[in-house]
Protein backbone atom coordinates (compact mmCIF):
# COMPACT_ATOMS: atom_id res chain seq x y z
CA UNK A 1 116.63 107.53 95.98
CA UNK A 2 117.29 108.18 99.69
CA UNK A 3 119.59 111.22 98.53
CA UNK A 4 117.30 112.50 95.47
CA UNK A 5 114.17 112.41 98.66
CA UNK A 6 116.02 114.10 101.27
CA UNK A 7 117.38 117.01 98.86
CA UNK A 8 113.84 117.75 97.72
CA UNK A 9 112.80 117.85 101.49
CA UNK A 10 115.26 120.27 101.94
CA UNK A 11 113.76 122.39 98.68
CA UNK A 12 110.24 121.93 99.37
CA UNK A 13 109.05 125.63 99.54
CA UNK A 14 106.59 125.12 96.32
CA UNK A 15 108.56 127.27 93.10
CA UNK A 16 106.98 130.39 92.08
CA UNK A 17 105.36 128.38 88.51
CA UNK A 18 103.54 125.40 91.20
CA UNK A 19 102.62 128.18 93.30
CA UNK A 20 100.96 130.13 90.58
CA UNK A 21 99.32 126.94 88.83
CA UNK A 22 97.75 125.79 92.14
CA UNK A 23 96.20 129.20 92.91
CA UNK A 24 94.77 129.32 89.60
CA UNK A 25 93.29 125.76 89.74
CA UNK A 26 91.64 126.49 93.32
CA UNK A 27 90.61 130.18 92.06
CA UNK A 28 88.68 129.22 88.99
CA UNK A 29 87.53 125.51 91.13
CA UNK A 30 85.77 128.35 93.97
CA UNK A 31 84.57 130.59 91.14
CA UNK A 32 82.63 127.31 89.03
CA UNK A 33 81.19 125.95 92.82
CA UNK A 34 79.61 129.70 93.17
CA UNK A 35 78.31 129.50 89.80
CA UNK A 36 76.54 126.52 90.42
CA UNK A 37 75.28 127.05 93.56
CA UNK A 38 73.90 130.34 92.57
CA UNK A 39 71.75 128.64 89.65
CA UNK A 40 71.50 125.04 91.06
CA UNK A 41 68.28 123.56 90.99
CA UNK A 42 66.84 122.38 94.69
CA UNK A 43 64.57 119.40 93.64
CA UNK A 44 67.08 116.76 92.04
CA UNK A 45 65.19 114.18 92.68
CA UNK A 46 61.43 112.95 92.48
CA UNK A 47 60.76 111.40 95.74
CA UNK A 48 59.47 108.42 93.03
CA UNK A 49 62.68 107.92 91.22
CA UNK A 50 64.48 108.14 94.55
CA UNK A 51 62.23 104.89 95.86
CA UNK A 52 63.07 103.37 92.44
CA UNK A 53 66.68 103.57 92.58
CA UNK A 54 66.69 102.57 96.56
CA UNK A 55 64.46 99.51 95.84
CA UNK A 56 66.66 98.24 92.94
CA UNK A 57 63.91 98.61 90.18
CA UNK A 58 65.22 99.02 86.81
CA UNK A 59 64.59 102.35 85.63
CA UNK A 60 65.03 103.44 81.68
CA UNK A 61 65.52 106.62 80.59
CA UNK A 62 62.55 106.41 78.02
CA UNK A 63 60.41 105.52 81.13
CA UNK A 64 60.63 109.02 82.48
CA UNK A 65 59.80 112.72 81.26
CA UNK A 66 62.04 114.76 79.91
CA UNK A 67 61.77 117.17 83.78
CA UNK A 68 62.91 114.09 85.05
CA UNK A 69 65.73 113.05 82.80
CA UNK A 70 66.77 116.41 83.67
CA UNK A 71 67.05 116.15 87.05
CA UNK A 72 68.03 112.29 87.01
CA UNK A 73 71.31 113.20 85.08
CA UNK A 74 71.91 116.60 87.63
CA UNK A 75 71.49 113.88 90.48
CA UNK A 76 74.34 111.62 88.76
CA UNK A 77 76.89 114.75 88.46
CA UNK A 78 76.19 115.88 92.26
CA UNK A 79 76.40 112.44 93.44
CA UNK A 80 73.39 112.85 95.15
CA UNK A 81 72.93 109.22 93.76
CA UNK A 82 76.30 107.95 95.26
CA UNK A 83 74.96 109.02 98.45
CA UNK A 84 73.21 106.10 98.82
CA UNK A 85 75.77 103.76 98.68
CA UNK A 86 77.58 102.83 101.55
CA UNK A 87 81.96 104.13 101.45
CA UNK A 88 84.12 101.55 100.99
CA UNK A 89 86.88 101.66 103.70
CA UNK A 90 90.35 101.38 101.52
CA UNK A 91 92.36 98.64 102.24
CA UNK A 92 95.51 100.80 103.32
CA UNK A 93 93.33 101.33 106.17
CA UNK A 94 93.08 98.11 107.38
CA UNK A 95 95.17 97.75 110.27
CA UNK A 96 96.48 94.36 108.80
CA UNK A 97 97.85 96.48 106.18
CA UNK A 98 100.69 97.38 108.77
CA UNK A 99 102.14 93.93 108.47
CA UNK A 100 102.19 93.48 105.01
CA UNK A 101 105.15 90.20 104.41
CA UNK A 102 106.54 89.66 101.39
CA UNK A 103 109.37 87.33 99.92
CA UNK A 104 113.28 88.40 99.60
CA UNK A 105 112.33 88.28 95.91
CA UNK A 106 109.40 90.17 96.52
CA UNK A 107 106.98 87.54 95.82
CA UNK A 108 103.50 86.91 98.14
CA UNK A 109 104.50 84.49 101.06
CA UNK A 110 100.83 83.20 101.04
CA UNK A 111 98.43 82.91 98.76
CA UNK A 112 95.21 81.68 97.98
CA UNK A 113 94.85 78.41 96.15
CA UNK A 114 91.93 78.19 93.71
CA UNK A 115 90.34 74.87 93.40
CA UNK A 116 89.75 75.35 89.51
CA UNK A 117 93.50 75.49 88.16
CA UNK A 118 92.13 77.54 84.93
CA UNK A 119 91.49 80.31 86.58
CA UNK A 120 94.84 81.40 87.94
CA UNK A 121 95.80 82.52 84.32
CA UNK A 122 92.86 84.90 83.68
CA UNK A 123 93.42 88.24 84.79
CA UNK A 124 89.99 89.19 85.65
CA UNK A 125 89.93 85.53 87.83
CA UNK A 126 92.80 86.64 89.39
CA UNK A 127 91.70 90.15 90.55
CA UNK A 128 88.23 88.81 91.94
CA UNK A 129 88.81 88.94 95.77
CA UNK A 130 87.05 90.72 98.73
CA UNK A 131 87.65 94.39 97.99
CA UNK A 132 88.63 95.06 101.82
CA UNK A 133 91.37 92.97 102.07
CA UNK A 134 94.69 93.69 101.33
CA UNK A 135 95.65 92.79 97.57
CA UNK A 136 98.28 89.99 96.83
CA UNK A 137 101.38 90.74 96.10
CA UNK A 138 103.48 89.80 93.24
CA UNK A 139 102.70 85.77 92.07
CA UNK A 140 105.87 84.86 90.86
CA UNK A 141 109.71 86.08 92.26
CA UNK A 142 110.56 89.84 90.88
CA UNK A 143 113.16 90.27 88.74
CA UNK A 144 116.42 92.74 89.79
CA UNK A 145 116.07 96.00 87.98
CA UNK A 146 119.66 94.96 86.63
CA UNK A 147 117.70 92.26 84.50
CA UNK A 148 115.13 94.89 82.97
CA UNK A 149 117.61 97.65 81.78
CA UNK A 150 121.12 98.84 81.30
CA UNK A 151 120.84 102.38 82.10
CA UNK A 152 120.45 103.34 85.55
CA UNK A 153 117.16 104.20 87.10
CA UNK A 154 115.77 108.01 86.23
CA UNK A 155 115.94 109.88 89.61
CA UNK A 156 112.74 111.06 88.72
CA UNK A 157 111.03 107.37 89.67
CA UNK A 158 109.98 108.81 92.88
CA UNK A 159 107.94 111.73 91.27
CA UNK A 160 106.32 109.24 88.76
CA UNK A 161 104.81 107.15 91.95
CA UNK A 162 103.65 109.95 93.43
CA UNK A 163 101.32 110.41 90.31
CA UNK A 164 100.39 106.91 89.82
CA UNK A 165 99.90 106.31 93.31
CA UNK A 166 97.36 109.32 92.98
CA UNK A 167 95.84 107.84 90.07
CA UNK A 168 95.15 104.09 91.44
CA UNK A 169 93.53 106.00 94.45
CA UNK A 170 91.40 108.05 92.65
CA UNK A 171 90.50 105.22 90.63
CA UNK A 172 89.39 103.19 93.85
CA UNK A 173 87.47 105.77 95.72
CA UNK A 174 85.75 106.68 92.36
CA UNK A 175 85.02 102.79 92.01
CA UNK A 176 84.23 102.63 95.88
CA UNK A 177 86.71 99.66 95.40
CA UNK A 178 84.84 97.29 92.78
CA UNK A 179 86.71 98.45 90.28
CA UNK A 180 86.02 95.08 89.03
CA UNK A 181 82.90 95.77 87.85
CA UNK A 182 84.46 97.30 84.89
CA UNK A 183 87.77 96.70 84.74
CA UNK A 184 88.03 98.45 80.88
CA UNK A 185 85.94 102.18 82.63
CA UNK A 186 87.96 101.74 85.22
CA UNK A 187 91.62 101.51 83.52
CA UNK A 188 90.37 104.22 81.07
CA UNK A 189 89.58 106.49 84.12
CA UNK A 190 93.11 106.01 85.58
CA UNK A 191 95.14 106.84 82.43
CA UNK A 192 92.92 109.91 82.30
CA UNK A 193 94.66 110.72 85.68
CA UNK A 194 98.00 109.84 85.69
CA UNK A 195 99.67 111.97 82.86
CA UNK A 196 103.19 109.64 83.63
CA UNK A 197 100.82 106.54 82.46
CA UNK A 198 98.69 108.25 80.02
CA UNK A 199 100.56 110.77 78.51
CA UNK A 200 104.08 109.35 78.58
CA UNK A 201 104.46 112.93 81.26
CA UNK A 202 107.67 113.48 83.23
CA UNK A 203 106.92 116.10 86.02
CA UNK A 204 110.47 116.94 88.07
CA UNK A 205 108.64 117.73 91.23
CA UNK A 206 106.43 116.02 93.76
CA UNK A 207 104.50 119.72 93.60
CA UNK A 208 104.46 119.31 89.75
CA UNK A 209 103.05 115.96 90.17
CA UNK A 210 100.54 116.57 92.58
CA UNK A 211 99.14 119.57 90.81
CA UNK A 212 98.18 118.20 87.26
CA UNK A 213 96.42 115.21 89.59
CA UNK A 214 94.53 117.94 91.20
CA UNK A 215 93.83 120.12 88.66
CA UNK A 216 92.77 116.83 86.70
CA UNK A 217 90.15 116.32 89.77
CA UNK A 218 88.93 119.52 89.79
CA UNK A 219 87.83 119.65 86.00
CA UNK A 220 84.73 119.33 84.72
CA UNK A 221 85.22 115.82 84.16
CA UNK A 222 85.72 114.91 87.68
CA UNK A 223 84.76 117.55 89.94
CA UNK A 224 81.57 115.65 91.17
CA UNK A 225 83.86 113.76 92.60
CA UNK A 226 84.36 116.33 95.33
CA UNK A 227 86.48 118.43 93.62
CA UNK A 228 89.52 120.10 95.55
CA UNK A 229 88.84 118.58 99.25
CA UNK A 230 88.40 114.82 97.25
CA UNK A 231 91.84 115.54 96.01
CA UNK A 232 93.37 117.04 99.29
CA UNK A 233 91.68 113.36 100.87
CA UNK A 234 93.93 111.19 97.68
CA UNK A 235 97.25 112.99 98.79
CA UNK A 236 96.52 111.99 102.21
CA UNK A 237 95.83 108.20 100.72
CA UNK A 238 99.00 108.45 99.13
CA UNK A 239 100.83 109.94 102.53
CA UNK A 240 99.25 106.13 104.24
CA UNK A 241 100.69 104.22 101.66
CA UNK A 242 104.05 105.27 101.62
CA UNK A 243 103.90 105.27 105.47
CA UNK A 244 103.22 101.28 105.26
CA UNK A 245 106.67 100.99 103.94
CA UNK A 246 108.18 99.25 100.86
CA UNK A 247 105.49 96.09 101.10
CA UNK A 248 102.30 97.76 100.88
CA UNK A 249 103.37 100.16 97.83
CA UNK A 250 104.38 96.73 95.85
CA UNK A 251 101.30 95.13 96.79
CA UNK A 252 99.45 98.87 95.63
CA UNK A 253 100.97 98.67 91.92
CA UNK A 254 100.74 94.87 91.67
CA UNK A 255 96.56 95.71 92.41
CA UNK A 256 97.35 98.08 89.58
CA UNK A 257 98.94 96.14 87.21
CA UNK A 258 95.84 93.35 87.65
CA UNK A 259 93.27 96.45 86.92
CA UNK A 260 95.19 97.29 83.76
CA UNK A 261 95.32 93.58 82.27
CA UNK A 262 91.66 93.01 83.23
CA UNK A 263 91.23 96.34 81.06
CA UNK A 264 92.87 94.81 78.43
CA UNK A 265 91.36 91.04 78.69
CA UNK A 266 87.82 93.61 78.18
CA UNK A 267 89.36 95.41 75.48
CA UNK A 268 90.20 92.60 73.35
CA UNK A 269 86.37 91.45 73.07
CA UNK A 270 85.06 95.24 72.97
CA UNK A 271 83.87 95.96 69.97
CA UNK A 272 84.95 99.32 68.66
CA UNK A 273 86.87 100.28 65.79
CA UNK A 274 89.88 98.54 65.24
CA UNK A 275 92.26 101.48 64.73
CA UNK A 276 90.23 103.18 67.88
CA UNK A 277 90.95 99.81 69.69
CA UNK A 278 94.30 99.34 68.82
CA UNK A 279 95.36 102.63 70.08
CA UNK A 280 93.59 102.27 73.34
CA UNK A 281 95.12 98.84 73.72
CA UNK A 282 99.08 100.12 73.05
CA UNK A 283 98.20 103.13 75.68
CA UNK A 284 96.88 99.57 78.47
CA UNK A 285 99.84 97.81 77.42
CA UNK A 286 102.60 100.54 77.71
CA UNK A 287 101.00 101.44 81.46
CA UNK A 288 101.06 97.75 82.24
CA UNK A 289 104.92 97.58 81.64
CA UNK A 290 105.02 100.55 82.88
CA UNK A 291 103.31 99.47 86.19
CA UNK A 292 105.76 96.07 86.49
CA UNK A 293 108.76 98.39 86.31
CA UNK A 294 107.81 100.64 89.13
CA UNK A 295 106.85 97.33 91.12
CA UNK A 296 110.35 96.08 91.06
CA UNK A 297 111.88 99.61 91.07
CA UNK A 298 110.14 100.01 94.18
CA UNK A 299 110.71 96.30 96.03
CA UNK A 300 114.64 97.77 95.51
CA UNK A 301 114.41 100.52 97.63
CA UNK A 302 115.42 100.85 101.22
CA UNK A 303 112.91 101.14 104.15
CA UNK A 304 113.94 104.84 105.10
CA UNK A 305 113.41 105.92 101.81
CA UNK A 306 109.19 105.67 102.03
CA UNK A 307 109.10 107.82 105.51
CA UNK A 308 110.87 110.26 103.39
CA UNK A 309 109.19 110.84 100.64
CA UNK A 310 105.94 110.58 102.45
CA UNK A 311 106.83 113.18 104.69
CA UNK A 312 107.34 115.49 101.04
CA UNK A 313 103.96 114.57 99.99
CA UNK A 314 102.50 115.64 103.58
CA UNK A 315 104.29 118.64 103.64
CA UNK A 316 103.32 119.72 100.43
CA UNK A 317 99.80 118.92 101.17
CA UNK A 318 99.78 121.67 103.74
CA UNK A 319 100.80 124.10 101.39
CA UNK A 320 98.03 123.33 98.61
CA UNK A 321 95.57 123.63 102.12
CA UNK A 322 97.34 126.71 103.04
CA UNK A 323 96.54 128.54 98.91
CA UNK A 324 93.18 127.07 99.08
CA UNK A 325 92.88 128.71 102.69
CA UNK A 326 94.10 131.72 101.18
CA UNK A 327 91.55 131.73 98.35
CA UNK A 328 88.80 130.50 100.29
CA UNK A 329 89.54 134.21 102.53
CA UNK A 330 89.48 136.28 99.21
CA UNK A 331 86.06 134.27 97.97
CA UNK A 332 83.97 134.94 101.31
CA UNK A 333 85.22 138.54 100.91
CA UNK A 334 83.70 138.79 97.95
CA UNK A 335 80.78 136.88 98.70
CA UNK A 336 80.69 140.04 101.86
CA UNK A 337 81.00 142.62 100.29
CA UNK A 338 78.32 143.22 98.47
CA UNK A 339 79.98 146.31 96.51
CA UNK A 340 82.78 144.51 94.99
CA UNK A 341 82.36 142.45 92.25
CA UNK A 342 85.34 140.58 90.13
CA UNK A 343 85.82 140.71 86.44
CA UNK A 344 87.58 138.11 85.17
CA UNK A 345 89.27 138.82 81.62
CA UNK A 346 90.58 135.69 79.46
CA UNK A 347 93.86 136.82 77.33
């Protein structure tokens, strides 16, 4: 891994194909936010429904007018709503997440001891902490990568982490942290992100990686999120992460892994269509392996090998800031220049 890391370092100048992807992603992400802004409504919000939703009052959709519907769904793909609730500082920014201990077999050195013994073997149980504090590692002793497979490791396993890491930050953030609350919307949303977990993807490059994540945050689906500078924020959560060393990335997947069995504990009582269910189910189950893999893929790796590739991820997060800088030049001198106008012809 050490070797695979510091040869990419040497190649990081994005290829000409990243290059071109990322500009397109950030040219048609500027174009939609001037589109909006042009025709964006001002009032969102009834100063009513605001005082409703600050007070806690249940409020029903056939309770309000159809102007307010309107605006009440315009409010939710803002986020003007989420303004209202207070950010959830990540637990990689803890400053106890610097001394992160673990086992020799990669196990947690301490952990909590429940009083009722029946809920250590529910997953949802098991995930229920204080959302600041740093998750637990693995429960029981990991087994050597030896154990799990004959072939050796792909030297693409350090691309793949860059994506899922991506993924089970976005995920986070999006939940503010309780992704608890709904452990199923929550496991759905990261598979939707991570194309190695949901799609069974295998990008080559940390630049390949990176981009489908952003490009993923910057559609339509997500881009309420915050849309290119959200994303640019994720790579830097990733960056902090890696920094923490080998100890807080196991501890990151094994949080993960517990989000995608509580997903699947929901799934199993959800009642959808069972050929609907059982394909969502296989797609949980396959990511959950997937997830325990990478766990003891990563306790195997040496310390020096996380300053590395973190320092990849950081340096190609300057070059997505220095496109989008670029862009961001060319869209105010449009936005100047009255005269000029830009045509923009699908083929």
């Amino acid at each position: 891994m050490r070797e695979n890391v510091t040869e990419e370092l040497k190649q990081i100048q994005p290829e000409d194909e990243s290059k071109r992807k990322m500009l397109d992603i950030l040219r048609r992400f500027h174009l939609e936010e001037e589109m909006e802004s042009d025709g964006e409504d001002k009032s969102m919000l009834s100063e009513e429904l605001i005082q409703k939703a600050i007070s806690g009052d249940e409020i029903k959709l056939e309770d309000l007018s159809d102007d307010e519907i309107k605006r009440f769904r315009q409010a939710l793909a803002s986020g003007e709503l989420s303004k209202m609730i207070e950010p959830w500082t990540p637990w990689w920014k803890n400053p106890s997440a610097k001394s992160i201990s673990l086992s020799h077999d990669g196990s947690q050195l301490i952990r909590q001891i429940s009083t009722d013994d029946t809920t250590l073997s529910d997953p949802m149980t098991a995930s229920e902490s204080i959302i600041n504090e740093i998750p637990e590692g693995p429960e029981y002793p990991l087994p050597s990568l030896k154990q799990l497979t004959r072939a050796e490791p792909s030297p693409l396993l350090t691309v793949h982490l860059v994506d899922i890491l991506y993924s089970y930050c976005f995920t986070l953030r999006l939940y503010n942290g309780d992704w608890q609350s709904d452990p199923l919307g929550a496991s759905t949303v990261a598979l939707s992100m991570s194309k190695v977990m949901g799609d069974g993807a295998k990008p080559e490059t940390v630049s390949e990686a990176l981009t489908t994540c952003i490009e993923e945050t910057c559609s339509p689906a997500y881009r309420h999120t915050g849309g290119f500078r959200f994303a640019i924020g994720l790579v830097d959560d990733i960056v902090t992460i890696l920094s923490l060393g080998g100890n807080a990335v196991v501890c990151a997947l094994c949080d993960f892994h517990r989000l995608i069995q509580a997903g699947e504990s929901i799934l199993k009582e959800d009642k959808v269509g069972e050929t609907e269910k059982a394909r969502s189910f296989k797609k949980l189950h396959a990511a959950g392996r997937k997830l325990f893999f990478m766990t003891c893929w990563a306790h195997e790796q040496p310390t020096e090998a996380w300053p590395s590739l973190a320092r990849i991820v950081e340096v190609q997060k300057a070059a997505f800031e220095e496109l989008d800088s670029g862009s961001g030049l060319r869209k105010a001198g449009r936005k100047n220049n009255p005269q000029s106008k830009v045509l923009i012809e699908e083929v």
